[in-house]
PDB file of N, CA and C in Angstrom:
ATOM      1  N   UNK A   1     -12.423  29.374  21.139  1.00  0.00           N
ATOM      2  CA  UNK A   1     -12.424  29.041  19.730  1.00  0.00           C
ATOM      3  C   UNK A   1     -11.660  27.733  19.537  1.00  0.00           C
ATOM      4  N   UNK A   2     -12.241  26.817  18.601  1.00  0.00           N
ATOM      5  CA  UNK A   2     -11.560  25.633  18.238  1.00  0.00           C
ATOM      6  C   UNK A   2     -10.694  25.719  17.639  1.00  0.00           C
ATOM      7  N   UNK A   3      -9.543  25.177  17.706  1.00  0.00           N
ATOM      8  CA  UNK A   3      -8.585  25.374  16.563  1.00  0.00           C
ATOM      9  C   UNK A   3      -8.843  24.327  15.573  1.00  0.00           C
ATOM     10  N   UNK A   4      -8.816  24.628  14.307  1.00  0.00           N
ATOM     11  CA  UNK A   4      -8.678  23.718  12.827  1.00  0.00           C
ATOM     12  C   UNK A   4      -7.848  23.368  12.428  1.00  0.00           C
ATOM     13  N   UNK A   5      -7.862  22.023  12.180  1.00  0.00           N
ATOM     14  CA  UNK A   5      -7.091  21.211  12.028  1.00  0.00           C
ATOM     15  C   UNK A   5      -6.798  19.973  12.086  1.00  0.00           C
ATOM     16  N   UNK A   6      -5.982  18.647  11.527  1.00  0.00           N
ATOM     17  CA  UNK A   6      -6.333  17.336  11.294  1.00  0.00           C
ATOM     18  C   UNK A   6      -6.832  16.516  12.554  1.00  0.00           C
ATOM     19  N   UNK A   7      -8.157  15.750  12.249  1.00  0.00           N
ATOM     20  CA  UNK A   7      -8.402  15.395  13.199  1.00  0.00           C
ATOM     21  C   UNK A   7      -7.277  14.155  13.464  1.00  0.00           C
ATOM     22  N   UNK A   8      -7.728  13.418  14.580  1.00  0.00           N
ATOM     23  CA  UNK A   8      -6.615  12.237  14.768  1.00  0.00           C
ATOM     24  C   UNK A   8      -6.505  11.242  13.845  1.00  0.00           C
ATOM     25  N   UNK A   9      -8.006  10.708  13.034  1.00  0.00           N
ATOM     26  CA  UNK A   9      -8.742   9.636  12.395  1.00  0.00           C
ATOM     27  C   UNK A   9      -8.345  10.332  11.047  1.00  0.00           C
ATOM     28  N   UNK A  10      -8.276  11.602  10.643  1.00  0.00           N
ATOM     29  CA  UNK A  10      -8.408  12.244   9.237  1.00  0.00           C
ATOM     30  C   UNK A  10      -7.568  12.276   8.916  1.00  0.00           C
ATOM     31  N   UNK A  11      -7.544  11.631   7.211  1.00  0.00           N
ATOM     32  CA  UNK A  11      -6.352  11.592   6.537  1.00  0.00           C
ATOM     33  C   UNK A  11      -5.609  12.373   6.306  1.00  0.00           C
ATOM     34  N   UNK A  12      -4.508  12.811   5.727  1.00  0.00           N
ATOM     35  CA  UNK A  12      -3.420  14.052   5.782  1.00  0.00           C
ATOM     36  C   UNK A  12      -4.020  14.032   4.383  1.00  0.00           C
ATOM     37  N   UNK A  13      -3.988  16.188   3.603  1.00  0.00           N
ATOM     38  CA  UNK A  13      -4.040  16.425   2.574  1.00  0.00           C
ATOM     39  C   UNK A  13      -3.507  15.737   1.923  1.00  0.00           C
ATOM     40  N   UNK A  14      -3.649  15.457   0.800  1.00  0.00           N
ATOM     41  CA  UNK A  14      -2.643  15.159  -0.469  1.00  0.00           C
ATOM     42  C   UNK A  14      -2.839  16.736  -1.510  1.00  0.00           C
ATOM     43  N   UNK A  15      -1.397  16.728  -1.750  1.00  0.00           N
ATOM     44  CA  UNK A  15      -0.687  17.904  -2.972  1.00  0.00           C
ATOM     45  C   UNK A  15      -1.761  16.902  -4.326  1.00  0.00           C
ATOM     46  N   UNK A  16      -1.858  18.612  -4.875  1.00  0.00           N
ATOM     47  CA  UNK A  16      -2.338  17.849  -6.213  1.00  0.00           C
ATOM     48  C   UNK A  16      -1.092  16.850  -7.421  1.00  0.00           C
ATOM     49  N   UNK A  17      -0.158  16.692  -7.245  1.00  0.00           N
ATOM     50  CA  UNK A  17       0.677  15.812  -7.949  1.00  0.00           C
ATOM     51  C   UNK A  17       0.513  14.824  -7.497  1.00  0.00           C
ATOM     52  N   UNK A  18       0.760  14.427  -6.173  1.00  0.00           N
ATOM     53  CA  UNK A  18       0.449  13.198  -5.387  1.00  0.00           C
ATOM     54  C   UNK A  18      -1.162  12.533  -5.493  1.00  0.00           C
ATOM     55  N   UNK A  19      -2.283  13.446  -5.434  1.00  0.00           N
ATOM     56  CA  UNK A  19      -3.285  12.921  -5.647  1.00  0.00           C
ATOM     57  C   UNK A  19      -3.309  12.286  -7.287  1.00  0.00           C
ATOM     58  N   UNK A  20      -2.547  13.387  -8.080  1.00  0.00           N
ATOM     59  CA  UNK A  20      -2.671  13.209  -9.555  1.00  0.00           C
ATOM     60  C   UNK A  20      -1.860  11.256  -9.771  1.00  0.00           C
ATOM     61  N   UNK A  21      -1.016  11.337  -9.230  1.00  0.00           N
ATOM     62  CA  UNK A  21      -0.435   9.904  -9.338  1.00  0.00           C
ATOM     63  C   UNK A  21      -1.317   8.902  -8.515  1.00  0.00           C
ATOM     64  N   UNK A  22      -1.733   9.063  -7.190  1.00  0.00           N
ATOM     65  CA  UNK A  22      -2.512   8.011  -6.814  1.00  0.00           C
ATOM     66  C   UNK A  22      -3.724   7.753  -8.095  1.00  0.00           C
ATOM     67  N   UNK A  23      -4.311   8.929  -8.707  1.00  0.00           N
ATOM     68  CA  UNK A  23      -5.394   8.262  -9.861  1.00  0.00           C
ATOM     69  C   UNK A  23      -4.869   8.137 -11.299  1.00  0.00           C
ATOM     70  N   UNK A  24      -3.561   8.184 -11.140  1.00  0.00           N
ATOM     71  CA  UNK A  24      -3.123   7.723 -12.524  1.00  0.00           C
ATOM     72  C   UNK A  24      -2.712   6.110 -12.158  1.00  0.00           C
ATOM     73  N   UNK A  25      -2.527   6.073 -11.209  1.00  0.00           N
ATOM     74  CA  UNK A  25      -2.483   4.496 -10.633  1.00  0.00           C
ATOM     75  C   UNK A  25      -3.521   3.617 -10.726  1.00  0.00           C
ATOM     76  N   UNK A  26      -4.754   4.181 -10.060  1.00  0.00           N
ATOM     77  CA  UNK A  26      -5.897   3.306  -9.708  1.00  0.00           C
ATOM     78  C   UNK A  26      -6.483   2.107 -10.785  1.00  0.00           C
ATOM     79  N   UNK A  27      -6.200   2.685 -11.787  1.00  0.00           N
ATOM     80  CA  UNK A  27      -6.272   2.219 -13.047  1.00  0.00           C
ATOM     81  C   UNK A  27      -5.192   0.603 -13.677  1.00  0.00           C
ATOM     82  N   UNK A  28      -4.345   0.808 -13.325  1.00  0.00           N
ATOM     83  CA  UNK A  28      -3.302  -0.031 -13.464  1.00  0.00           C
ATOM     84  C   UNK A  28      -1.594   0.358 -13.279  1.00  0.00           C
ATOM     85  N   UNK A  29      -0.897  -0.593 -13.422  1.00  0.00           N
ATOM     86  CA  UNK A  29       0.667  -0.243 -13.236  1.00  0.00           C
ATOM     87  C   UNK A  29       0.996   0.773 -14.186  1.00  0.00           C
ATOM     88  N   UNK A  30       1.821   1.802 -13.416  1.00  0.00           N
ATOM     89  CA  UNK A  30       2.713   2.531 -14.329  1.00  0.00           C
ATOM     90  C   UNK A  30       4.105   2.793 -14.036  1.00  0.00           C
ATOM     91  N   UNK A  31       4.609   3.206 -15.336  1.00  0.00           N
ATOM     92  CA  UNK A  31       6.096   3.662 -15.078  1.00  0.00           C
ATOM     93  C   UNK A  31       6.272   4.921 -15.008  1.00  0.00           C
ATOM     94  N   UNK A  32       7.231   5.592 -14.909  1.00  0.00           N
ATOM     95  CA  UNK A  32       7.819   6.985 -14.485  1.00  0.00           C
ATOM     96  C   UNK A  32       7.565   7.818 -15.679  1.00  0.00           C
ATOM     97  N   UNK A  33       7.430   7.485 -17.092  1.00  0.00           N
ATOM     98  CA  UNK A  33       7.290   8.118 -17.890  1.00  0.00           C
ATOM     99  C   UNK A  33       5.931   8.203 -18.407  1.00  0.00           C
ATOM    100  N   UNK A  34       5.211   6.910 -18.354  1.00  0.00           N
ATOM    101  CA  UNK A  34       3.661   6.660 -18.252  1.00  0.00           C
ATOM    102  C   UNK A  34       2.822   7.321 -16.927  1.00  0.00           C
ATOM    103  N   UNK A  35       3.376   7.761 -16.366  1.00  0.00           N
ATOM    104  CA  UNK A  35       2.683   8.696 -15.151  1.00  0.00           C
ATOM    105  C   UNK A  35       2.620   9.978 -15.437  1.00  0.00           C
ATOM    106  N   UNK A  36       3.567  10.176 -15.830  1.00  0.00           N
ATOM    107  CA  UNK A  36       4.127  11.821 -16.461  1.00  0.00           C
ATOM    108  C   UNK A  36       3.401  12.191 -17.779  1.00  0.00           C
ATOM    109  N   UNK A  37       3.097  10.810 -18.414  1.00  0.00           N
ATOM    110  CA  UNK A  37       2.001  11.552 -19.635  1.00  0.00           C
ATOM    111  C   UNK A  37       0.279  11.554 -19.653  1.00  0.00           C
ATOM    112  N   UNK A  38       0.160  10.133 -18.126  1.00  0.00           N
ATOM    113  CA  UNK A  38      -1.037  10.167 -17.592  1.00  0.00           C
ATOM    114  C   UNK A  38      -1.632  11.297 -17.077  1.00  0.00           C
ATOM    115  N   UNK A  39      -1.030  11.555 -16.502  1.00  0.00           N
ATOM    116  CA  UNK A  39      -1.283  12.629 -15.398  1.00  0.00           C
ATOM    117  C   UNK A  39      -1.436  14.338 -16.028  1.00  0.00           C
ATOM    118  N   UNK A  40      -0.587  14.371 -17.314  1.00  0.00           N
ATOM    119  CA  UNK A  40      -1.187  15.636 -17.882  1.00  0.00           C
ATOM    120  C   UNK A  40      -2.488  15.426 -19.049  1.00  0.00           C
ATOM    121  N   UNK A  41      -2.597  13.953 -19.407  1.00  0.00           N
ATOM    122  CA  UNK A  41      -3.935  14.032 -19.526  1.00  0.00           C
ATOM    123  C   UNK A  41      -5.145  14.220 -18.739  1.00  0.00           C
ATOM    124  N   UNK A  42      -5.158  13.630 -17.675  1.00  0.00           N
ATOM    125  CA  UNK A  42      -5.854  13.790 -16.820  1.00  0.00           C
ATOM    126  C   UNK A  42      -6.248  15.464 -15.918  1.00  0.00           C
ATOM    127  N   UNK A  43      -5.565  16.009 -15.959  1.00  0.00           N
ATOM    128  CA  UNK A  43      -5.117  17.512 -15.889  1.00  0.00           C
ATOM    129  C   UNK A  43      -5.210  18.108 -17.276  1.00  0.00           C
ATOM    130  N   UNK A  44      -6.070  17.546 -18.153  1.00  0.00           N
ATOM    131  CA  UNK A  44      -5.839  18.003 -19.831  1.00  0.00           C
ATOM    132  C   UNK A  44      -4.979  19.350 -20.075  1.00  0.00           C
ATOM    133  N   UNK A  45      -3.813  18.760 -19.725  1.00  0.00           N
ATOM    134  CA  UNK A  45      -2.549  19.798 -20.091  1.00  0.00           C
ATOM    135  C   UNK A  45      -2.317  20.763 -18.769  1.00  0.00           C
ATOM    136  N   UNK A  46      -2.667  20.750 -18.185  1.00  0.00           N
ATOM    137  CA  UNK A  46      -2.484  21.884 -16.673  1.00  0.00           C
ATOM    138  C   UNK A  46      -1.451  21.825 -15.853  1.00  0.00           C
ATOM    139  N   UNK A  47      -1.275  20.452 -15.596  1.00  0.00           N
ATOM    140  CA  UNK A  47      -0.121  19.569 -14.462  1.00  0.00           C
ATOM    141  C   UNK A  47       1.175  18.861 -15.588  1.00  0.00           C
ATOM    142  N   UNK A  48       2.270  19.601 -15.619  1.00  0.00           N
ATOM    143  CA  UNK A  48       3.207  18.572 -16.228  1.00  0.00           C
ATOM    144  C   UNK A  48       4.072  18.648 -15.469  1.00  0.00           C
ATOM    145  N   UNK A  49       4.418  16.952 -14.611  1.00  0.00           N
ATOM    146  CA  UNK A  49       5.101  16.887 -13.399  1.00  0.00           C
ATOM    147  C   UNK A  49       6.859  17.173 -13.834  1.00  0.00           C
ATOM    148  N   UNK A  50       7.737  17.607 -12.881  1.00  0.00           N
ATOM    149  CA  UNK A  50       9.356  17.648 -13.716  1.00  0.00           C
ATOM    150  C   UNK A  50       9.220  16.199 -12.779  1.00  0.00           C
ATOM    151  N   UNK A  51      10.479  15.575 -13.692  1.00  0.00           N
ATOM    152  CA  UNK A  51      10.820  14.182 -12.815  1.00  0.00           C
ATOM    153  C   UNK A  51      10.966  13.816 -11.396  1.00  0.00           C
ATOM    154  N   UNK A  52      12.347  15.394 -10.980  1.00  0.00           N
ATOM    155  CA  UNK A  52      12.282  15.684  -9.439  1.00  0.00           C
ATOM    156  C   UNK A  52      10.995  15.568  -8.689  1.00  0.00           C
ATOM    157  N   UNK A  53      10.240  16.644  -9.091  1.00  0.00           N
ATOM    158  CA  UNK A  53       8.682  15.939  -8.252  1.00  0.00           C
ATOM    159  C   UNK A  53       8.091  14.787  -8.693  1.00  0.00           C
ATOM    160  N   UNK A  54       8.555  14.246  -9.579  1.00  0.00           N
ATOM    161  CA  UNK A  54       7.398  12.755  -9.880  1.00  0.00           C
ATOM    162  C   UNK A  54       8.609  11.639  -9.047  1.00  0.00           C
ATOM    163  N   UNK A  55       9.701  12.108  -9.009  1.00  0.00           N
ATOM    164  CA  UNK A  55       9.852  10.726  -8.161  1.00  0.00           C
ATOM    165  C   UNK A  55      10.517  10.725  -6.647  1.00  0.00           C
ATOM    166  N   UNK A  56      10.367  12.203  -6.379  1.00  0.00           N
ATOM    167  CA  UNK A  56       9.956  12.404  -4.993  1.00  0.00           C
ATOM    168  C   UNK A  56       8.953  12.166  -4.367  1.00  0.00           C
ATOM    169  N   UNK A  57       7.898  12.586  -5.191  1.00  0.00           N
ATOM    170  CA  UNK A  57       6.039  12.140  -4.782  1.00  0.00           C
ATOM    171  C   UNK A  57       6.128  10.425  -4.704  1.00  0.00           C
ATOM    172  N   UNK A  58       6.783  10.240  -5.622  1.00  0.00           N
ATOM    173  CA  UNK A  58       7.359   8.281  -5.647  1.00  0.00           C
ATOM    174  C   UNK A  58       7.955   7.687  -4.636  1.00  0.00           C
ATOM    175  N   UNK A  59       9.060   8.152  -4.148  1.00  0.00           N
ATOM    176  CA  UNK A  59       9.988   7.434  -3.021  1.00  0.00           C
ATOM    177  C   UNK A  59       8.867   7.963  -1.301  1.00  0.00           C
ATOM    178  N   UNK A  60       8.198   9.269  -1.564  1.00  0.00           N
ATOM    179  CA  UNK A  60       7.445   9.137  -0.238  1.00  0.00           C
ATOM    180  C   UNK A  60       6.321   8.687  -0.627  1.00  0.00           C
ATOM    181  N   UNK A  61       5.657   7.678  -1.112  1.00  0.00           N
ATOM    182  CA  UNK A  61       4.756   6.695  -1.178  1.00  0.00           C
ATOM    183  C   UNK A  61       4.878   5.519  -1.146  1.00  0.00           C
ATOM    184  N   UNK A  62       5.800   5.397  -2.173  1.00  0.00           N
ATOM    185  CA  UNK A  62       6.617   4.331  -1.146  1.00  0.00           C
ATOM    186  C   UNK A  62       6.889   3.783   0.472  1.00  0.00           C
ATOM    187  N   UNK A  63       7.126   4.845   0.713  1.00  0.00           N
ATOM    188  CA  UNK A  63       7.983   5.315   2.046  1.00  0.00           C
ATOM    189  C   UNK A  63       6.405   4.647   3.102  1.00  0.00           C
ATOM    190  N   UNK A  64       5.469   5.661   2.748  1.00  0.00           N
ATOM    191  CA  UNK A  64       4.214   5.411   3.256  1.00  0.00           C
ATOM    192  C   UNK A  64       3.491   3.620   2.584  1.00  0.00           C
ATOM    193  N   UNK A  65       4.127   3.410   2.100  1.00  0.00           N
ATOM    194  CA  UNK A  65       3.312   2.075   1.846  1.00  0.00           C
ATOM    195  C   UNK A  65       1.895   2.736   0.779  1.00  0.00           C
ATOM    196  N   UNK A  66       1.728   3.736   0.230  1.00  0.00           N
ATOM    197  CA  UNK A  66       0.822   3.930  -0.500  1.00  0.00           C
ATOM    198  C   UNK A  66       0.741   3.197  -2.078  1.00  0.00           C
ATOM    199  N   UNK A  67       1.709   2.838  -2.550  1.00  0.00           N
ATOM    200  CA  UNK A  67       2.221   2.396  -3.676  1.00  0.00           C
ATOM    201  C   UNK A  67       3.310   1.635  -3.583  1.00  0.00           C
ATOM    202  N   UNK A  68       3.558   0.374  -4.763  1.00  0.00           N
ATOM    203  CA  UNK A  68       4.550  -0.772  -4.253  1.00  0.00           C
ATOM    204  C   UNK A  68       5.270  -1.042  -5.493  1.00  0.00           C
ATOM    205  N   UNK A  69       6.654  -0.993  -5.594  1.00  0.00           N
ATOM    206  CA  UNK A  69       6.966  -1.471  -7.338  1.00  0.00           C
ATOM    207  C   UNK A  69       6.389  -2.838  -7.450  1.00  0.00           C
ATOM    208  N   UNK A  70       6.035  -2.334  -8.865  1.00  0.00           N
ATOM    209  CA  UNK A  70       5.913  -3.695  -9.976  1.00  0.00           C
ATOM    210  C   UNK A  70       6.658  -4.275 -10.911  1.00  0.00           C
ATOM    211  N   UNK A  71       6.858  -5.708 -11.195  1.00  0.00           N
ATOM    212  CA  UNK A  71       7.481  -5.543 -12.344  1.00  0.00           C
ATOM    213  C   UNK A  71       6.661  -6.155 -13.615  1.00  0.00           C
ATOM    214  N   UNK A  72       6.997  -5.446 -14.299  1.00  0.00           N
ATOM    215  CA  UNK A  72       6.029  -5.188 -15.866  1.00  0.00           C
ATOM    216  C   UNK A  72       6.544  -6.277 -16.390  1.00  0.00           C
ATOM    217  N   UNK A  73       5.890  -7.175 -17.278  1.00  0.00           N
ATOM    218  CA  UNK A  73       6.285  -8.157 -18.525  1.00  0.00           C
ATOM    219  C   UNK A  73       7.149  -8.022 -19.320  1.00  0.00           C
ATOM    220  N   UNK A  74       7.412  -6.766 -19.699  1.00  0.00           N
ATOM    221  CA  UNK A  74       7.516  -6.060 -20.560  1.00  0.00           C
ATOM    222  C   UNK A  74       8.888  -5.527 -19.938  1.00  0.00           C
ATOM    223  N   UNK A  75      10.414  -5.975 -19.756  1.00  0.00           N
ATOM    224  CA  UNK A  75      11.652  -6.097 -19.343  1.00  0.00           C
ATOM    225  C   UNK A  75      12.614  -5.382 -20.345  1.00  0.00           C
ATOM    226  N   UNK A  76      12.182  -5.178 -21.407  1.00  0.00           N
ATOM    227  CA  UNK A  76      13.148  -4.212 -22.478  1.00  0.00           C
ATOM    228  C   UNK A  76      13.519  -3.419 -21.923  1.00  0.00           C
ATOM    229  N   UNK A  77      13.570  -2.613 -21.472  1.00  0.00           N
ATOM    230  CA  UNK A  77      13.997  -1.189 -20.806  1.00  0.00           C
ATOM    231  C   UNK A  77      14.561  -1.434 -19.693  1.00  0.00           C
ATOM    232  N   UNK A  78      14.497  -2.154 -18.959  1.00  0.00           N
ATOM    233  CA  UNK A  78      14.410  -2.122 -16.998  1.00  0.00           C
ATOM    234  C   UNK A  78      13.524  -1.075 -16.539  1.00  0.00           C
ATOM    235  N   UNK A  79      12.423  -0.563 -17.431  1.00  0.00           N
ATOM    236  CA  UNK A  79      11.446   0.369 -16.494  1.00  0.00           C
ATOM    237  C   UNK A  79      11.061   0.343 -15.442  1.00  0.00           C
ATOM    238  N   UNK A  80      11.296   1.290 -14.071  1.00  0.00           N
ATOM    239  CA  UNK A  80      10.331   0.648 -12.716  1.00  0.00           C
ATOM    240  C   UNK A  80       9.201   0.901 -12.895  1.00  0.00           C
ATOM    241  N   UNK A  81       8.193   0.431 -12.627  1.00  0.00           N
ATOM    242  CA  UNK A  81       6.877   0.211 -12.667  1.00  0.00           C
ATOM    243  C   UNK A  81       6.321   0.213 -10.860  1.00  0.00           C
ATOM    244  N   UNK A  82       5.431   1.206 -10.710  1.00  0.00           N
ATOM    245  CA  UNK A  82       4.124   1.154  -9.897  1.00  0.00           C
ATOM    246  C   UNK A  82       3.023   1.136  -9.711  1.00  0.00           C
ATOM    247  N   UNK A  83       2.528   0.591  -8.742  1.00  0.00           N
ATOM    248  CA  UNK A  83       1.243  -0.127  -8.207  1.00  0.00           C
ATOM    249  C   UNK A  83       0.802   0.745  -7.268  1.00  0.00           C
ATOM    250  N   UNK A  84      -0.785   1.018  -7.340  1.00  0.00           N
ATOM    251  CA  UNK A  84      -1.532   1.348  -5.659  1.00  0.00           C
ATOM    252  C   UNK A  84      -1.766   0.071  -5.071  1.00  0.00           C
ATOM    253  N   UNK A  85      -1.431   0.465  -4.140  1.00  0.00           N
ATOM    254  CA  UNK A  85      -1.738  -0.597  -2.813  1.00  0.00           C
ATOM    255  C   UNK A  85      -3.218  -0.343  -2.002  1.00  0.00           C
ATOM    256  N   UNK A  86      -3.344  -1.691  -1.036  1.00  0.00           N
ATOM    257  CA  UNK A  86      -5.010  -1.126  -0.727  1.00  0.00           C
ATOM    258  C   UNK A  86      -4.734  -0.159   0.395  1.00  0.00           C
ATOM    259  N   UNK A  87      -3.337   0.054   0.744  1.00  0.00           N
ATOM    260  CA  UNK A  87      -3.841   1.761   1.499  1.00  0.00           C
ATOM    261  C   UNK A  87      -4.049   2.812   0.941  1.00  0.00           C
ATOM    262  N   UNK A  88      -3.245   2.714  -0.476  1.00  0.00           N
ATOM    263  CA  UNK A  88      -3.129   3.546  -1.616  1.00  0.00           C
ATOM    264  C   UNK A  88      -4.821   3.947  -1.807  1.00  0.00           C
ATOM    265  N   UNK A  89      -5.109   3.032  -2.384  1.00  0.00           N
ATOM    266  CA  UNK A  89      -6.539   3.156  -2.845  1.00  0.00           C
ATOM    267  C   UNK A  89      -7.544   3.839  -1.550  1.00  0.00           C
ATOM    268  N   UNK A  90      -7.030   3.766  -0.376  1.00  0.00           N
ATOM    269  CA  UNK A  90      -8.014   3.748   0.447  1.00  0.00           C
ATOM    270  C   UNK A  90      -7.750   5.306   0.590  1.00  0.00           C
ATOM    271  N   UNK A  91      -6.824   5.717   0.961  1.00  0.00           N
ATOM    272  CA  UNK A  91      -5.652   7.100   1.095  1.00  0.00           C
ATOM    273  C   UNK A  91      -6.508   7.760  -0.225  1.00  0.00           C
ATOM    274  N   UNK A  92      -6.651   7.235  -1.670  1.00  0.00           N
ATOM    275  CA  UNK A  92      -7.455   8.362  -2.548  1.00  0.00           C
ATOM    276  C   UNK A  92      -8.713   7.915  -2.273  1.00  0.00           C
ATOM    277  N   UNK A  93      -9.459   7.009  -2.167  1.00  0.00           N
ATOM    278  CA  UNK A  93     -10.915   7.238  -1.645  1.00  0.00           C
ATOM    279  C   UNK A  93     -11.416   8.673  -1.111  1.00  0.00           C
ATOM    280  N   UNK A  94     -10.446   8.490   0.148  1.00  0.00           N
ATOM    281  CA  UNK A  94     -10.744   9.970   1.267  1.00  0.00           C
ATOM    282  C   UNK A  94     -10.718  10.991   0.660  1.00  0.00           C
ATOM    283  N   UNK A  95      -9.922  10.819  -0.087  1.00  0.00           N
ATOM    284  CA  UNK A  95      -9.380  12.509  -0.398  1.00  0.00           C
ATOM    285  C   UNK A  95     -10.298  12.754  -1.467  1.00  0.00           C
ATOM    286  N   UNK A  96     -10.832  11.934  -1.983  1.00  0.00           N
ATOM    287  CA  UNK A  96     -12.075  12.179  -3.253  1.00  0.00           C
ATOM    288  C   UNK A  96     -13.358  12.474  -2.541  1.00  0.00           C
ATOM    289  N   UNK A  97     -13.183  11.987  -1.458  1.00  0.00           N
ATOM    290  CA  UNK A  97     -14.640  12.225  -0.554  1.00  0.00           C
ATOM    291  C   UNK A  97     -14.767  13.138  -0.394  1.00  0.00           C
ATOM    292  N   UNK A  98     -13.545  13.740   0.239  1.00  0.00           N
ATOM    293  CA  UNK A  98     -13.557  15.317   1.205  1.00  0.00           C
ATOM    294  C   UNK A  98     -13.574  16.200  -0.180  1.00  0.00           C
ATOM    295  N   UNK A  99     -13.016  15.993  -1.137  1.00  0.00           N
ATOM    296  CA  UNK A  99     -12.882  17.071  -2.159  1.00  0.00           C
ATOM    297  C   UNK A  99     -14.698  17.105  -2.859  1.00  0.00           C
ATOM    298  N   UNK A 100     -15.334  15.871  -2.569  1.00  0.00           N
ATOM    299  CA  UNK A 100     -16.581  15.650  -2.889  1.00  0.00           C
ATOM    300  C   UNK A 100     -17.412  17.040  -2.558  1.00  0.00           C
ATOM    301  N   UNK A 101     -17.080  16.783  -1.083  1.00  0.00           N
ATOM    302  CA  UNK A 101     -17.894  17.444  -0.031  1.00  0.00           C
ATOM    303  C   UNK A 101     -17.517  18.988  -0.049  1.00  0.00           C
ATOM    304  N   UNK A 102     -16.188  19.421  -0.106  1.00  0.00           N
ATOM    305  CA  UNK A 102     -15.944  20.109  -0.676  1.00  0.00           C
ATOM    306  C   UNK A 102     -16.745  21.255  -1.524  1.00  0.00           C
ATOM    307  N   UNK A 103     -17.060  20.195  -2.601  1.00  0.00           N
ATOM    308  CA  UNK A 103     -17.378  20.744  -4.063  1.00  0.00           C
ATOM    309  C   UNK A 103     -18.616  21.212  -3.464  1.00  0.00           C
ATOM    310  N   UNK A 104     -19.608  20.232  -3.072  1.00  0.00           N
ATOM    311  CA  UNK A 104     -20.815  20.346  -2.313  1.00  0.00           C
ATOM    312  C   UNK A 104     -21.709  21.532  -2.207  1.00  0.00           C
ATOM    313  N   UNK A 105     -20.478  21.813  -0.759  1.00  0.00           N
ATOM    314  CA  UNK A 105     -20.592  22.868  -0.387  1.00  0.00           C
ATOM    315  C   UNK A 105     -20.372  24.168  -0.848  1.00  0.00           C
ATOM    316  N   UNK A 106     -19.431  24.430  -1.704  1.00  0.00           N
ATOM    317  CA  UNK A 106     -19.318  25.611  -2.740  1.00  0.00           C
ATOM    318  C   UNK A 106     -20.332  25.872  -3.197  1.00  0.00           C
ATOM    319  N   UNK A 107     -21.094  24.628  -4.220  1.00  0.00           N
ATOM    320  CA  UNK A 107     -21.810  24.885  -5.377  1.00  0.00           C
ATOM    321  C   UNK A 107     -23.087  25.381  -4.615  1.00  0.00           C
ATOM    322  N   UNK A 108     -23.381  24.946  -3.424  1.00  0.00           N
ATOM    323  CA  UNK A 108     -24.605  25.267  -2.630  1.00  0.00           C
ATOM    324  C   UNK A 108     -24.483  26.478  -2.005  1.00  0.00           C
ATOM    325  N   UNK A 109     -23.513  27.152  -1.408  1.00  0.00           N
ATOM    326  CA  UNK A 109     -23.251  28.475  -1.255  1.00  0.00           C
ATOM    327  C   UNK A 109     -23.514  29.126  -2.491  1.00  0.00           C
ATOM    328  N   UNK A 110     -22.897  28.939  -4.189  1.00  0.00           N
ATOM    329  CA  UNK A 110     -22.913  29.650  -5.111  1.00  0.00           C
ATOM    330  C   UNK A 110     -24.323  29.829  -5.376  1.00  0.00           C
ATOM    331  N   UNK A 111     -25.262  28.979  -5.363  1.00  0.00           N
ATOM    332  CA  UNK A 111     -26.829  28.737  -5.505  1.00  0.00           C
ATOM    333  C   UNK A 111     -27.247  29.324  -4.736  1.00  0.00           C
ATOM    334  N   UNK A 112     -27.205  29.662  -3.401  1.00  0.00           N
ATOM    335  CA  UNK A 112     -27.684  30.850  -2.430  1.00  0.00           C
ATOM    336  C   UNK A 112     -27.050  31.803  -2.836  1.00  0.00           C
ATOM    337  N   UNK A 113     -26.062  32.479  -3.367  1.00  0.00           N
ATOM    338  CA  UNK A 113     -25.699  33.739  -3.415  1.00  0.00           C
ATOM    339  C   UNK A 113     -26.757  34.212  -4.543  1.00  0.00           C
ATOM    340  N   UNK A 114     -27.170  33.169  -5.610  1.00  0.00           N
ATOM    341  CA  UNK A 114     -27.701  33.843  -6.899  1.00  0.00           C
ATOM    342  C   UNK A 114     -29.124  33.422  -6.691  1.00  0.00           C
ATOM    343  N   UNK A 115     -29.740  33.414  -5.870  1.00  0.00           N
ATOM    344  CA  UNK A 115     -31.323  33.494  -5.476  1.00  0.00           C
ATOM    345  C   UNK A 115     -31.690  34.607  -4.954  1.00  0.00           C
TER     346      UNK A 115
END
């Protein structure tokens, strides 16, 4: 029997908070508090990140080079501001693919069960 599991080439899961911030990114720069209200729209109310996880999910993307601070025009505050990077972007590509394929496959199993 094979064992399952990441291939060498295949990207590592992403947690749904972490995916939720890479596509609250894709879009443009945000800050820590503009992520936190993105992201439960986008989740229309489901996901409301606590800070601890929004800027833990932050410092290891960082960490990974997935996302890069920005700084905003907009200096009133000292807000930090982040960016996806093109690994960033590339890192949610995948994971939209596989969740694609994913879906795929469910909905096509669900369609054979009800024939």
């Amino acid at each position: 029997m094979r064992h399952v599991g990441a291939q060498p080439n295949e990207a590592r899961r992403l947690t749904e908070p972490v995916l939720l911030i890479l596509m609250s990114l894709a879009d443009q720069p945000r800050h820590g508090y503009a992520l936190m209200k993105d992201i439960e729209s986008l989740s229309q109310g489901r996901v409301r990140l606590s800070t601890g996880t929004l800027y833990g999910a932050l410092h290891r993307l960082l960490e990974d080079r997935s996302i890069e601070r920005f700084e905003l025009e907009d200096r009133s505050r000292e807000k930090q501001a982040y960016r996806l990077t093109v690994a960033g972007r590339r890192q949610l590509e995948m994971e939209l693919d596989r969740l694609r394929q994913l879906t795929r496959a469910g909905m096509s199993r669900l369609r054979a069960s009800e024939a």
